[in-house]
N, C-alpha and C. Protein backbone atom coordinates (compact mmCIF):
# COMPACT_ATOMS: atom_id res chain seq x y z
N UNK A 1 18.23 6.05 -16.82
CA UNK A 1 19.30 6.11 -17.81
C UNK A 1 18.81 5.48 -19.11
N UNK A 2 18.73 6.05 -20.15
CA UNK A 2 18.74 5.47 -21.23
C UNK A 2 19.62 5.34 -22.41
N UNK A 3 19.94 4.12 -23.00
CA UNK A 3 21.15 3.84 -24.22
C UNK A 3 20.40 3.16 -25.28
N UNK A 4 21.43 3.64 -26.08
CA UNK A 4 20.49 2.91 -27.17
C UNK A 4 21.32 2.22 -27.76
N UNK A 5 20.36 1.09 -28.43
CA UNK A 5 21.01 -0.67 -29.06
C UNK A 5 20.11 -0.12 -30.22
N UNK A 6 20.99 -0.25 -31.47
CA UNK A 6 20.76 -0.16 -32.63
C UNK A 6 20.31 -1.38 -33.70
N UNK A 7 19.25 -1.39 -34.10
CA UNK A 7 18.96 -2.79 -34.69
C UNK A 7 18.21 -2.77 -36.06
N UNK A 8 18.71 -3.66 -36.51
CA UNK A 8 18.52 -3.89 -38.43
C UNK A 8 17.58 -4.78 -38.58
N UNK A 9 16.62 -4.69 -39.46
CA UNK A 9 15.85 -5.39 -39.77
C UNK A 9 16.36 -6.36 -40.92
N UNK A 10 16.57 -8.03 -40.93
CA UNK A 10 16.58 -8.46 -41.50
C UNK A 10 15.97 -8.63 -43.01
N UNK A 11 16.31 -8.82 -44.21
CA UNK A 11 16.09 -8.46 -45.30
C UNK A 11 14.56 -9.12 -45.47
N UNK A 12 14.30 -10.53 -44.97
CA UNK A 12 13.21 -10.90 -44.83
C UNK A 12 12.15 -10.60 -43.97
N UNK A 13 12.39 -9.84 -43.03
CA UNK A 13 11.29 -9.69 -41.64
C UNK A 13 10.10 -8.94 -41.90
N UNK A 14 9.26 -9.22 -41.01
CA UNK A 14 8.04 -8.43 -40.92
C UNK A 14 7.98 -7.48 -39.87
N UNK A 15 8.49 -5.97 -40.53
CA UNK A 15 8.87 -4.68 -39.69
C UNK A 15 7.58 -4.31 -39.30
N UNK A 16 6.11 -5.03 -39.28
CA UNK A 16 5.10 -4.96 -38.61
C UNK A 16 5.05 -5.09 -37.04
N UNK A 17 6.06 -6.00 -36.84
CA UNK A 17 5.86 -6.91 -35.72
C UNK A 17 6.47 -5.83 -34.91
N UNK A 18 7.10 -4.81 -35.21
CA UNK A 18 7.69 -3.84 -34.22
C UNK A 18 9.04 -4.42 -33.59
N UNK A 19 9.83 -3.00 -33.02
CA UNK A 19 10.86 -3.76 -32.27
C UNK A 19 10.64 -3.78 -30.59
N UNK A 20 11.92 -4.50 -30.17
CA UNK A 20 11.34 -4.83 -29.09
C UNK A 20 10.97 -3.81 -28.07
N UNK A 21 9.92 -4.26 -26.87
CA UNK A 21 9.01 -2.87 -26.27
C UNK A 21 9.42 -3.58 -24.76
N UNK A 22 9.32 -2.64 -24.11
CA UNK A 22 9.06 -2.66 -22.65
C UNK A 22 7.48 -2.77 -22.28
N UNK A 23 6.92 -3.48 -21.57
CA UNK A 23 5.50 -3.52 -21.77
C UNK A 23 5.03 -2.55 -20.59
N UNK A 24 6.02 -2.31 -19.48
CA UNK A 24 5.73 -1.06 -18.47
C UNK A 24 6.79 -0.09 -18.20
N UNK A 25 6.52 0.46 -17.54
CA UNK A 25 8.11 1.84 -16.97
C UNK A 25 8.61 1.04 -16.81
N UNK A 26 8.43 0.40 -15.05
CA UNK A 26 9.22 -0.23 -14.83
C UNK A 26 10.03 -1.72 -14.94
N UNK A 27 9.66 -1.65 -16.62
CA UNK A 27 9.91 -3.78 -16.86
C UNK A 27 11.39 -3.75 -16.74
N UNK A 28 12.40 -4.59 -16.24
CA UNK A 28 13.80 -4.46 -16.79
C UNK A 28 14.23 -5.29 -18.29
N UNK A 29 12.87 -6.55 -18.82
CA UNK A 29 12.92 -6.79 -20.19
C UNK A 29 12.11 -6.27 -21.17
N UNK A 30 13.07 -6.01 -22.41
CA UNK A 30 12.10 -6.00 -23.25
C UNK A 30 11.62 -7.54 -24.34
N UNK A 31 10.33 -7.16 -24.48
CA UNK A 31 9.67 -8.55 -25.12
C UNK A 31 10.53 -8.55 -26.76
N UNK A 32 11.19 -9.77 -27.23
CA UNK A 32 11.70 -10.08 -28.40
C UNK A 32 10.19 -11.20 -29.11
N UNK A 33 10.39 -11.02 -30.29
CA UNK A 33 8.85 -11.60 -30.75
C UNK A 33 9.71 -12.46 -31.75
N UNK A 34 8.94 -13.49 -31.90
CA UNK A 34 9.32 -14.42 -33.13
C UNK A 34 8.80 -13.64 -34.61
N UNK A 35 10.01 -13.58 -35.29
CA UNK A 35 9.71 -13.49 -36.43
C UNK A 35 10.02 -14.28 -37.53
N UNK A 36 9.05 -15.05 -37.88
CA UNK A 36 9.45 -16.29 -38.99
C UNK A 36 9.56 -15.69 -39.92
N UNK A 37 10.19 -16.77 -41.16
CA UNK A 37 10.25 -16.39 -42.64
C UNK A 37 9.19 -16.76 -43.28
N UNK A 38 8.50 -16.28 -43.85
CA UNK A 38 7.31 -16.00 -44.50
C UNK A 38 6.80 -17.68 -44.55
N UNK A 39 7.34 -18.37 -45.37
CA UNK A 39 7.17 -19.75 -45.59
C UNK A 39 6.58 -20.57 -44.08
N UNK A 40 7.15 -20.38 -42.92
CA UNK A 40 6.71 -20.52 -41.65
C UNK A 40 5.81 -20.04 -40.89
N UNK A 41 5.06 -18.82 -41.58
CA UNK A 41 4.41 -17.93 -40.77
C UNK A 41 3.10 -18.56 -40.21
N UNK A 42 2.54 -19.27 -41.67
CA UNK A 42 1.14 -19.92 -41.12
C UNK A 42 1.48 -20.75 -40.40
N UNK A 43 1.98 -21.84 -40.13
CA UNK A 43 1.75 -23.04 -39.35
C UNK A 43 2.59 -22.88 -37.94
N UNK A 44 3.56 -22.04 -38.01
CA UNK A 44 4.97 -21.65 -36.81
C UNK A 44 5.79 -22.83 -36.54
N UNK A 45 6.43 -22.50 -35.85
CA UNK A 45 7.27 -23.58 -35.57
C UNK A 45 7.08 -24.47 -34.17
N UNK A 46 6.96 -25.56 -34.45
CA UNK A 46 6.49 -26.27 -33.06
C UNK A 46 7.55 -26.90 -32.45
N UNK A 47 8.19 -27.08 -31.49
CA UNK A 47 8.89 -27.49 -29.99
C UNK A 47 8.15 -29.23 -29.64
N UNK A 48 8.51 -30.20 -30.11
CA UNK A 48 8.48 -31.25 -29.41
C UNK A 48 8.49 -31.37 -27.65
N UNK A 49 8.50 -32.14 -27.03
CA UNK A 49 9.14 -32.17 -25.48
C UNK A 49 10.63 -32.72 -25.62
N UNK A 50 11.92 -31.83 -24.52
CA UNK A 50 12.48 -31.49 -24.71
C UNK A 50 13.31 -31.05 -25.64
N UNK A 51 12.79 -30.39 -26.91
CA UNK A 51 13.34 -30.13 -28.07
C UNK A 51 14.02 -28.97 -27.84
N UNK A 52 15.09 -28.48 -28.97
CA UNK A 52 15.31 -27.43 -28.69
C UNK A 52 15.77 -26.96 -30.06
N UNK A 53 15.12 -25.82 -30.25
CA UNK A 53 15.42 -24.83 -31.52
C UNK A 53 15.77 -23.36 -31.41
N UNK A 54 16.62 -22.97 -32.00
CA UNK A 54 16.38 -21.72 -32.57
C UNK A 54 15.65 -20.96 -33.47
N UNK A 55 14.66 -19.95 -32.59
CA UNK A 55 13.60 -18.77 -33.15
C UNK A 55 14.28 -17.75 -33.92
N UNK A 56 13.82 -17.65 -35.33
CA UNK A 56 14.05 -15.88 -35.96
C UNK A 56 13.35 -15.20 -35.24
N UNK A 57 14.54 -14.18 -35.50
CA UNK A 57 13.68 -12.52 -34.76
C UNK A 57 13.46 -11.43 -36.02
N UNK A 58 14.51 -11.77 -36.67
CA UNK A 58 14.32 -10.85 -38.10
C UNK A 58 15.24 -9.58 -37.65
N UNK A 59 15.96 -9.69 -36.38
CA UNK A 59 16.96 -8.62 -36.12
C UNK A 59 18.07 -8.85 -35.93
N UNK A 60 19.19 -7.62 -36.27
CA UNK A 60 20.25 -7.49 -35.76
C UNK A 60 20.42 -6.41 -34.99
N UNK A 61 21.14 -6.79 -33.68
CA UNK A 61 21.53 -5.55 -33.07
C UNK A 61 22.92 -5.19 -32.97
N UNK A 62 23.18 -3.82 -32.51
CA UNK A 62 24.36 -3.29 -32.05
C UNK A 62 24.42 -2.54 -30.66
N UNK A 63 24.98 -3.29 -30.11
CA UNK A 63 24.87 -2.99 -28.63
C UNK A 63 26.11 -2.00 -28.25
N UNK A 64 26.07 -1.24 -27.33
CA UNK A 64 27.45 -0.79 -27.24
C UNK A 64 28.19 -1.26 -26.47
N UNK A 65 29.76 -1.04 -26.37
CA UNK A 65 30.48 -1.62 -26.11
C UNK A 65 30.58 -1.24 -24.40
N UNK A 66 30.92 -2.19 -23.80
CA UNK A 66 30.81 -2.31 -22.23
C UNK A 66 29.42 -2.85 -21.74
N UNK A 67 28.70 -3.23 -22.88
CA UNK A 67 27.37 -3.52 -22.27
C UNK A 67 27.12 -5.14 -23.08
N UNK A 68 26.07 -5.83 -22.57
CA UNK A 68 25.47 -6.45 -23.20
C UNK A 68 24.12 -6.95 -23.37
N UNK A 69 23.59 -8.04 -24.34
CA UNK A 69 22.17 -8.08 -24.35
C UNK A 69 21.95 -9.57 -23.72
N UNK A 70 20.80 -9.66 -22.62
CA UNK A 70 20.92 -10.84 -21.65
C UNK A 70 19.78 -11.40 -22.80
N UNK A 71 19.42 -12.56 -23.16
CA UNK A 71 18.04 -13.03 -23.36
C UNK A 71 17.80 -14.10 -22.07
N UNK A 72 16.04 -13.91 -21.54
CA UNK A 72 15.78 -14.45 -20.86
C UNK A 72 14.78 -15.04 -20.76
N UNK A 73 14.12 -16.16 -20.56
CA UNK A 73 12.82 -16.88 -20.76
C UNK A 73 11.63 -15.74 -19.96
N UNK A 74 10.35 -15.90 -20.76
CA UNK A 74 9.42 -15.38 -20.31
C UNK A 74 8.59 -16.14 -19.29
N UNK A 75 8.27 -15.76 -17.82
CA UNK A 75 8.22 -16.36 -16.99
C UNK A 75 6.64 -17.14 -17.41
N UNK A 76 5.91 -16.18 -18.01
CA UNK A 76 4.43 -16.83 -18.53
C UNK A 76 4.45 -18.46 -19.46
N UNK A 77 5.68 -18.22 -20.26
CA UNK A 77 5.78 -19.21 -20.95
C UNK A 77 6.44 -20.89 -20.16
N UNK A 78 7.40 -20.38 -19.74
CA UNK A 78 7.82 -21.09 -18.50
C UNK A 78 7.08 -21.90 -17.83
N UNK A 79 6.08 -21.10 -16.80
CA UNK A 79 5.13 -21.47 -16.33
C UNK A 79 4.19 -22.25 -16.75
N UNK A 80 3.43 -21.57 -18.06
CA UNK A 80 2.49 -22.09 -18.24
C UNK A 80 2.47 -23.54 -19.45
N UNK A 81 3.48 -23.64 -20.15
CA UNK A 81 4.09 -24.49 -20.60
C UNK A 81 5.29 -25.11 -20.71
N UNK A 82 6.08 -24.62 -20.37
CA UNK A 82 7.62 -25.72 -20.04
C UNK A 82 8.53 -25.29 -20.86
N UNK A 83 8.26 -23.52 -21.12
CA UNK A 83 9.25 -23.09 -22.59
C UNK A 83 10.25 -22.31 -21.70
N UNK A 84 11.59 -22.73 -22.05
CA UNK A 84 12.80 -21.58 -21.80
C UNK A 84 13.63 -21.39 -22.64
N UNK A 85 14.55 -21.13 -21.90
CA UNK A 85 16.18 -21.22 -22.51
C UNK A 85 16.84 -22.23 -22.55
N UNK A 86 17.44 -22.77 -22.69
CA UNK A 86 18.39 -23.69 -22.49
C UNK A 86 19.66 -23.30 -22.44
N UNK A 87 20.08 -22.28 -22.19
CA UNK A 87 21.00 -21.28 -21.60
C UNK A 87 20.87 -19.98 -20.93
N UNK A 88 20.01 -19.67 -20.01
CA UNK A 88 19.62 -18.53 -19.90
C UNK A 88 20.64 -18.47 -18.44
N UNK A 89 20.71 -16.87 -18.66
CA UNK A 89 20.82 -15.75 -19.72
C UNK A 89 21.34 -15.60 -20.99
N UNK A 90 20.91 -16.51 -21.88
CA UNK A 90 21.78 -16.07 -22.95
C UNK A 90 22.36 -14.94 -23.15
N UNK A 91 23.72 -15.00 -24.02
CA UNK A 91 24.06 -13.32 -23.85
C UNK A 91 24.41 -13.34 -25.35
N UNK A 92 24.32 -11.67 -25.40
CA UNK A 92 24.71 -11.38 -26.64
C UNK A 92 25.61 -10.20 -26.64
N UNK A 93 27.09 -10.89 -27.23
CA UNK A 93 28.43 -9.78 -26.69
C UNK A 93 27.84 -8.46 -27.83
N UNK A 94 28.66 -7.33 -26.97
CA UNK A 94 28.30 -6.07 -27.91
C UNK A 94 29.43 -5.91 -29.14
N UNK A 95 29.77 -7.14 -29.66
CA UNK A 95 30.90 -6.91 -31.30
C UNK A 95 30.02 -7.94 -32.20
N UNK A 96 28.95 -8.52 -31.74
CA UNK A 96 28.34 -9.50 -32.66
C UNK A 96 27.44 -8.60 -33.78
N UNK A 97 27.22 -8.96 -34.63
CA UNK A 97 26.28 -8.45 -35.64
C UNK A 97 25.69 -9.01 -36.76
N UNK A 98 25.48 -10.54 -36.01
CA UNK A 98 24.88 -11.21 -37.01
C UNK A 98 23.68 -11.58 -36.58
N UNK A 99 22.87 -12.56 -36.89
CA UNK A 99 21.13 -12.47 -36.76
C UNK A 99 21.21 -12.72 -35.40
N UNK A 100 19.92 -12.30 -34.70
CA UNK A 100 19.47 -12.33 -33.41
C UNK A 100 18.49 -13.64 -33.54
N UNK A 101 18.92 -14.90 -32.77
CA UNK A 101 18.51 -15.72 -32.79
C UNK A 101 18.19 -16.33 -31.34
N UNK A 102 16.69 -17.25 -30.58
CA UNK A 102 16.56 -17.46 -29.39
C UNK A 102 16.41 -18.89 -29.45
N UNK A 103 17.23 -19.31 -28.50
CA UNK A 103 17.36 -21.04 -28.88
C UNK A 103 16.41 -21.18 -27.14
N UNK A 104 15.21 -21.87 -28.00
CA UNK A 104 13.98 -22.11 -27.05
C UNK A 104 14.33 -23.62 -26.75
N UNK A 105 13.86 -24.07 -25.70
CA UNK A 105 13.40 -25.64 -25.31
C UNK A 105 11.98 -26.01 -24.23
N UNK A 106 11.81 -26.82 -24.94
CA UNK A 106 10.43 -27.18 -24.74
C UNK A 106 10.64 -27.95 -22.90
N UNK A 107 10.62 -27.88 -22.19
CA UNK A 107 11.01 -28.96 -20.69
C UNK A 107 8.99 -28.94 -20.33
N UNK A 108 8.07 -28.82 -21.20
CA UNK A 108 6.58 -28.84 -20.98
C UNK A 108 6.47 -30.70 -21.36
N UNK A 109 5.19 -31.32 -21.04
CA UNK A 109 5.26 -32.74 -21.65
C UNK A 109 4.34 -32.58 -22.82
N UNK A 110 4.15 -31.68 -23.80
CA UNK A 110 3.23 -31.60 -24.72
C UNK A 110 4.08 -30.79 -25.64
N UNK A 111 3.73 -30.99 -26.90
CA UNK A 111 4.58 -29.88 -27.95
C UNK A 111 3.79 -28.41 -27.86
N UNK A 112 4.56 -27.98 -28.23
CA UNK A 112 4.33 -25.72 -28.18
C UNK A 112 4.79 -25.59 -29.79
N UNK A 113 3.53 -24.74 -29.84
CA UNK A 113 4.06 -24.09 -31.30
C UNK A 113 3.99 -22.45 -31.49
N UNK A 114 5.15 -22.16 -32.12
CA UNK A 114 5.51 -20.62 -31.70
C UNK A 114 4.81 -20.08 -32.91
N UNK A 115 3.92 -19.14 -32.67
CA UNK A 115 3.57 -18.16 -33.88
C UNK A 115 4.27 -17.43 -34.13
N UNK A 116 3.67 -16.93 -35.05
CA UNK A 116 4.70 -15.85 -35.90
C UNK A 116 4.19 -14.42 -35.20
N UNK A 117 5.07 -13.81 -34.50
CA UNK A 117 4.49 -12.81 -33.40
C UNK A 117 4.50 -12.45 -32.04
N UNK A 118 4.62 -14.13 -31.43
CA UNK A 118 4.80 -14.54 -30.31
C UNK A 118 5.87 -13.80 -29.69
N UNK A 119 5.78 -13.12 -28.29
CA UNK A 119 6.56 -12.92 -27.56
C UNK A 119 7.79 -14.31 -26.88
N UNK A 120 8.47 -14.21 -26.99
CA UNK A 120 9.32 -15.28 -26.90
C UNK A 120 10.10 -15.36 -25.85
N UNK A 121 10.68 -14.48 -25.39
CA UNK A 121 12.17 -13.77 -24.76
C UNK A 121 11.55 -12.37 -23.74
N UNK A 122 12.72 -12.22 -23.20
CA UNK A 122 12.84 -10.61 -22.88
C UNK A 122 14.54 -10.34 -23.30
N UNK A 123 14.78 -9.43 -23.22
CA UNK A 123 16.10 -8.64 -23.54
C UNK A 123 16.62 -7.35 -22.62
N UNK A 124 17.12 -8.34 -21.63
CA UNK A 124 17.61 -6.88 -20.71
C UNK A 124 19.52 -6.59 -21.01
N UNK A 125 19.44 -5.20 -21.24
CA UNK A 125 20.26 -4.96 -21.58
C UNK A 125 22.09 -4.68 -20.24
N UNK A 126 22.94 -4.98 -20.29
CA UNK A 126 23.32 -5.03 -19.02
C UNK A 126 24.75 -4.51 -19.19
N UNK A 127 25.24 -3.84 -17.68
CA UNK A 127 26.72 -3.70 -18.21
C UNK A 127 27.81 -4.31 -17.68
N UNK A 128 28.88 -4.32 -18.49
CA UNK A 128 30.06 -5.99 -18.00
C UNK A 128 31.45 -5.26 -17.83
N UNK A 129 31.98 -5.89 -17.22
CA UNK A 129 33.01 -5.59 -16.46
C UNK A 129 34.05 -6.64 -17.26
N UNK A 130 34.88 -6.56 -17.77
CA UNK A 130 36.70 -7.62 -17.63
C UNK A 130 37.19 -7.82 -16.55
N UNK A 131 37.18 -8.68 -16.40
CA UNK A 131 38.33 -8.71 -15.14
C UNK A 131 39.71 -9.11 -15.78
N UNK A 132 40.84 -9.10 -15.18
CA UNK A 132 41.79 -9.60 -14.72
C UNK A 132 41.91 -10.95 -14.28
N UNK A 133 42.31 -11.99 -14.99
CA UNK A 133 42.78 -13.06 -14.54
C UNK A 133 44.00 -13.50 -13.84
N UNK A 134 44.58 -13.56 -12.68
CA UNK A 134 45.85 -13.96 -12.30
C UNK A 134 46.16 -15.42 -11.52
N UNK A 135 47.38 -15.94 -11.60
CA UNK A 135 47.25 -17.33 -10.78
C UNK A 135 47.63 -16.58 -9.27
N UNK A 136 47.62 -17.48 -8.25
CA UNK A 136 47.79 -17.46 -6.67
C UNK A 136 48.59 -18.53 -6.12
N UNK A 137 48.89 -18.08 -5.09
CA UNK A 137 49.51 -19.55 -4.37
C UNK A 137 48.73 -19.83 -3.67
N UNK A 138 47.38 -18.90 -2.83
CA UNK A 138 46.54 -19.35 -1.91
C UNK A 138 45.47 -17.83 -2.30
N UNK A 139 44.25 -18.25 -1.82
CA UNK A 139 43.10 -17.57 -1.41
C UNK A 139 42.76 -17.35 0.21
N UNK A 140 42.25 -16.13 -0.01
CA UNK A 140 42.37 -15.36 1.14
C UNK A 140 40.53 -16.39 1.86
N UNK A 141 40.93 -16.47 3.41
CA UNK A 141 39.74 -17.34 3.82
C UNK A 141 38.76 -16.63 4.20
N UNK A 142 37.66 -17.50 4.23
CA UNK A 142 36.32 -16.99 4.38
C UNK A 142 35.25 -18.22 5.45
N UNK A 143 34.60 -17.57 6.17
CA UNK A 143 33.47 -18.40 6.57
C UNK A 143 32.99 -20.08 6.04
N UNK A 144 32.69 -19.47 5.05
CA UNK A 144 32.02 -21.06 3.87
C UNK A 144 33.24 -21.85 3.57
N UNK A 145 34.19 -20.90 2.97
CA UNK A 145 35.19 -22.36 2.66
C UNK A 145 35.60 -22.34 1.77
N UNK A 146 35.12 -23.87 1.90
CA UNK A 146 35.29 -24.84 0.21
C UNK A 146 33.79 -25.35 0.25
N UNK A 147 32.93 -25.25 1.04
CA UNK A 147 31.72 -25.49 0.80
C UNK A 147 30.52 -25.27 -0.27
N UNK A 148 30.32 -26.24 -0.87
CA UNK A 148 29.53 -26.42 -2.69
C UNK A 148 28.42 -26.33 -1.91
N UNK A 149 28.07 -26.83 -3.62
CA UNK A 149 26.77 -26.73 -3.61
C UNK A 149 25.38 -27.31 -2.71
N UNK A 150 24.47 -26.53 -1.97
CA UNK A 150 23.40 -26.86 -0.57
C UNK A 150 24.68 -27.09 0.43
N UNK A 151 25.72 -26.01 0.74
CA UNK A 151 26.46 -26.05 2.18
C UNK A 151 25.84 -24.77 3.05
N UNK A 152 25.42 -23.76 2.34
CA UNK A 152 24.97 -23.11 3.54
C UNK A 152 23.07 -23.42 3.68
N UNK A 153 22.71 -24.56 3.35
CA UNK A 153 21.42 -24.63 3.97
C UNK A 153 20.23 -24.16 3.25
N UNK A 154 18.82 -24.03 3.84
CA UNK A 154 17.50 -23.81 2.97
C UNK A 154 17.43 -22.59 4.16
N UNK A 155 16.95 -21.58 3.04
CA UNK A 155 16.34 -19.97 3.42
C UNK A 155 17.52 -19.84 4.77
């Protein structure tokens, strides 16, 4: 199935950097790249330990409605230095249309500095449901319960 998310290039961006790509058939993200403002480009922006900032992308999108855009840490970055989300999945509702921005945090013990280019994110696009909110006098029972969090056990 394919849909399409419509996206603007910010008045400042570098429409070099391309928009975002799937890097195989089957990826379910696509890679979002940092795009700084020119003034930032040489040096990038660096991430203290546990810091947390928001990355330009130099885009806006338009998603359609019933759907939305997840952002999600790149597992390489993650891994190999201590970079995520600090909300992930971030989401991005489909009525927004203002800059596409990725609020990174450093959880590595060394500072990271993002180039201008850098894959940052992925962006899987997803579709959402409303529910219905109603009150109850009771919930219907189940097995587990009221049992939180580590009640049903490891694997």
């Amino acid at each position: 199935m394919t849909l399409q998310v419509l996206i603007m290039w910010e008045a400042w961006a570098d429409t070099t950097l391309g928009l975002p790509t799937y890097q195989t058939a089957g990826a379910a993200g696509a890679d979002i790249r940092a795009n700084l403002p020119m003034d930032l480009r040489a040096a990038g922006i660096t991430l203290a330990p546990l810091a947390r900032l928001v990355i330009p992308t130099g885009l806006r999108v338009e998603i359609p409605q019933g759907y939305e855009m997840q952002l999600r840490p790149r597992s390489s970055l993650a891994l190999r230095y201590g970079i995520s989300l600090p909300n992930t999945p971030g989401t991005i509702d489909s009525d927004y249309r203002g800059p596409l921005g990725v609020a990174l945090i450093n959880f590595g013990d060394a500072p990271y500095t993002v180039q201008h280019g850098d894959r940052i994110a992925q962006a899987v696009i997803a579709p959402v449901v409303q529910a219905q909110f109603a009150v109850a006098d009771s919930l219907s029972a189940t097995d587990r319960g009221t049992g939180g969090f580590g009640s049903t056990g490891r694997g």
